[in-house]
N, C-alpha and C. Protein backbone atom coordinates (compact mmCIF):
# COMPACT_ATOMS: atom_id res chain seq x y z
N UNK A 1 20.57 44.69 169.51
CA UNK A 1 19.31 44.10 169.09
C UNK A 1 19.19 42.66 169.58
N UNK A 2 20.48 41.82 169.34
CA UNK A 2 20.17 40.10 169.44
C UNK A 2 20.50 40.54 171.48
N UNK A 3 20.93 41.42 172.14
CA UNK A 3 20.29 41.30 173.40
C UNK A 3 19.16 41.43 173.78
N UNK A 4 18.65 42.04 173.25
CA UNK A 4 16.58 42.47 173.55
C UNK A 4 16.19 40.83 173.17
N UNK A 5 16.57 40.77 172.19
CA UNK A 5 16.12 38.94 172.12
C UNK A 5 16.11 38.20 173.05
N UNK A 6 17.59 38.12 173.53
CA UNK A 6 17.84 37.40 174.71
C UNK A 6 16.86 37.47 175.61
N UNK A 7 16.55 38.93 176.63
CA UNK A 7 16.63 39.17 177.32
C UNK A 7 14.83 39.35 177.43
N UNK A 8 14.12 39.26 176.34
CA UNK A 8 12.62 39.34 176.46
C UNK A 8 12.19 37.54 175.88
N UNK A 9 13.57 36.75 175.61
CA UNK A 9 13.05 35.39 175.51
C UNK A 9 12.98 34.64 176.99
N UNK A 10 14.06 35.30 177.70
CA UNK A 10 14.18 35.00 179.11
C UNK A 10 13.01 35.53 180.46
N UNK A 11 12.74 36.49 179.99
CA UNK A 11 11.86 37.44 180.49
C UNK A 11 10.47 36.28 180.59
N UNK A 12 10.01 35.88 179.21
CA UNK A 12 9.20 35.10 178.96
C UNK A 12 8.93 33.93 179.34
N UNK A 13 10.31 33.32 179.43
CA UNK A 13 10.24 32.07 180.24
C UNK A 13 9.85 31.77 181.65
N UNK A 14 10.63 32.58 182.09
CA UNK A 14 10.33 32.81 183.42
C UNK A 14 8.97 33.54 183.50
N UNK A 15 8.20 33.91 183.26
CA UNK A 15 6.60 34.33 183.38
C UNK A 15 5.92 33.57 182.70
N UNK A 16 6.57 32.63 181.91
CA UNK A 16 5.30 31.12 181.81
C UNK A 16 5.94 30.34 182.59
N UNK A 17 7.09 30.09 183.16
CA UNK A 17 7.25 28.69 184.35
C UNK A 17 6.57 29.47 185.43
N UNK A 18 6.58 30.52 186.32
CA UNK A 18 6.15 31.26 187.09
C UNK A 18 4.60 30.64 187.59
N UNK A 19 3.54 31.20 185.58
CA UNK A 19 2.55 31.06 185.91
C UNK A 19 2.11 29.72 185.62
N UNK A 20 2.61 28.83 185.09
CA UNK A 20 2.46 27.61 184.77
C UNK A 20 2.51 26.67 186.16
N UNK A 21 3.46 26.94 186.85
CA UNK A 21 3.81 26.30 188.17
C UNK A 21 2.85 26.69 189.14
N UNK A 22 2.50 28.13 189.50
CA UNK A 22 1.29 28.38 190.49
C UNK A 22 -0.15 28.26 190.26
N UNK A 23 0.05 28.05 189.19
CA UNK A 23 -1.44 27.54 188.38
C UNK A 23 -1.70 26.53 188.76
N UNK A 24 -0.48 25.21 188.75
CA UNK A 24 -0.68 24.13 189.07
C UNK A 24 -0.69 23.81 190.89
N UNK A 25 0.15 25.06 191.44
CA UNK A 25 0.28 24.83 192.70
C UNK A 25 -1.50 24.88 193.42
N UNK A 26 -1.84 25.92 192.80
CA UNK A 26 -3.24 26.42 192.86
C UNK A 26 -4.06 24.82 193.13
N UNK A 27 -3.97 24.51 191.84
CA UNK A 27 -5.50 23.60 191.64
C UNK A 27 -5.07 21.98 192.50
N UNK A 28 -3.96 21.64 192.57
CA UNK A 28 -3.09 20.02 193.29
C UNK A 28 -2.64 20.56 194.69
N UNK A 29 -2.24 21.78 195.24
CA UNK A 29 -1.26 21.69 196.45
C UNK A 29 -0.34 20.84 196.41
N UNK A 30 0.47 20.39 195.34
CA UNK A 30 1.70 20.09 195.36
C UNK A 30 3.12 20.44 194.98
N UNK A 31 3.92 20.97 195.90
CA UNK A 31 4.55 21.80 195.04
C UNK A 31 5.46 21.09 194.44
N UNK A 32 5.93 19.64 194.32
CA UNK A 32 6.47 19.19 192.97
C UNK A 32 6.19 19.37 192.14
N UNK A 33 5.06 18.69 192.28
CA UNK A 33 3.60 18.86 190.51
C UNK A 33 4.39 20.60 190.17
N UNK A 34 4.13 20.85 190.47
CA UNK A 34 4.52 22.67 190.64
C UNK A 34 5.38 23.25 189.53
N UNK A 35 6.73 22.83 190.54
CA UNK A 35 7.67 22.54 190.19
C UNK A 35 8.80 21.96 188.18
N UNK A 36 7.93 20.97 188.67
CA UNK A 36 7.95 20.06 187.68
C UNK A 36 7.29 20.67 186.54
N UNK A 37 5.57 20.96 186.63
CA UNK A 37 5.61 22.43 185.48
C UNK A 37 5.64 23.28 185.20
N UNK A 38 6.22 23.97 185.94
CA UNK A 38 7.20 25.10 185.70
C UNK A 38 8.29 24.76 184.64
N UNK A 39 8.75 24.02 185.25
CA UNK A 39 10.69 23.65 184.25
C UNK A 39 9.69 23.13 183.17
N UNK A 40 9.11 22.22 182.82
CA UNK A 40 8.55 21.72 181.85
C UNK A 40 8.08 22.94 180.52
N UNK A 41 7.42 23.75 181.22
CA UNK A 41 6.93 25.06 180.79
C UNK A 41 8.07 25.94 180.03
N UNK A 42 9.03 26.12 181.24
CA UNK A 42 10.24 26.95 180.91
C UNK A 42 11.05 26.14 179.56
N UNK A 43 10.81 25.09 179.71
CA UNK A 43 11.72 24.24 178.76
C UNK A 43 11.24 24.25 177.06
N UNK A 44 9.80 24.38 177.12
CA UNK A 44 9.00 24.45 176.38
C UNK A 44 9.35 26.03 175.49
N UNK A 45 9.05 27.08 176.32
CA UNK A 45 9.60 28.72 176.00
C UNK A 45 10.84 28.54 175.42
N UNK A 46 11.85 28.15 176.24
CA UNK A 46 13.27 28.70 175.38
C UNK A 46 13.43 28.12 174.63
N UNK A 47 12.66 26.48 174.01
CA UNK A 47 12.87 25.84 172.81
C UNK A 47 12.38 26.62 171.59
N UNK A 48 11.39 27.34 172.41
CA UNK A 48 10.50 28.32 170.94
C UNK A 48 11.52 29.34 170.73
N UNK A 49 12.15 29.74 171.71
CA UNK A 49 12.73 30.97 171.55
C UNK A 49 13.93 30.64 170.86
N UNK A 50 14.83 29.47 171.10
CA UNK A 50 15.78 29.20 170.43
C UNK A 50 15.96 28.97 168.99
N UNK A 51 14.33 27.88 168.21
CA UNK A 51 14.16 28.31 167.32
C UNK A 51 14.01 29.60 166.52
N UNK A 52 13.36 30.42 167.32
CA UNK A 52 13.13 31.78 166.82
C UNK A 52 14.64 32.83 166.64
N UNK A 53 15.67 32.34 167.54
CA UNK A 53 17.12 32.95 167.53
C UNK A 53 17.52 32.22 166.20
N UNK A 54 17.52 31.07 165.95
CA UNK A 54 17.95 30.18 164.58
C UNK A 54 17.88 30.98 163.42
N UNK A 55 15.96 31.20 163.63
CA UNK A 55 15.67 31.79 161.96
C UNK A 55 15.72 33.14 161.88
N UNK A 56 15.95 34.13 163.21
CA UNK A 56 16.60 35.29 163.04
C UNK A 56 18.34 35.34 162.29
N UNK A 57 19.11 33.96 163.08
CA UNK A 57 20.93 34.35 162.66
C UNK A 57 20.58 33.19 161.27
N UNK A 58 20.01 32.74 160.99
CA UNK A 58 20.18 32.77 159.23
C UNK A 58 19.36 33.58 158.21
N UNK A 59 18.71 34.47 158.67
CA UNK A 59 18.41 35.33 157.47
C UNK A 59 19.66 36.01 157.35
C-alpha cells in the first residue's frame, strides 16, 4: 500500500514539473525560466505529498 503512495506521489510530481515547465517554456522561450519551474513545481508536489505520507504513518 505505502508503495502505491510512493509511486503515484512521484508519478505526480513529475506531471506537474513536466507541465509546469512547458507551460512556461511555451509562453517565455526560455528554457531556464522552464527549468527553474519545473523543480520549483516538483518541489512544491512532494512537499504536499510528504505531508500527506506524515498524516498517513501517524494515524
Amino acid at each position: 500500500m505505502r508503495a502505491l503512495v510512493f509511486v503515484t506521489i512521484a508519478l505526480a510530481s513529475l506531471v506537474v514539473a513536466l507541465t509546469s515547465g512547458l507551460l512556461r517554456y511555451w509562453r517565455t522561450r526560455s528554457f531556464p525560466e522552464a527549468v527553474e519551474r519545473g523543480a520549483a513545481a516538483a518541489g512544491a508536489t512532494l512537499a504536499l505529498g510528504a505531508a500527506y505520507l506524515a498524516v498517513l504513518w501517524v494515524k
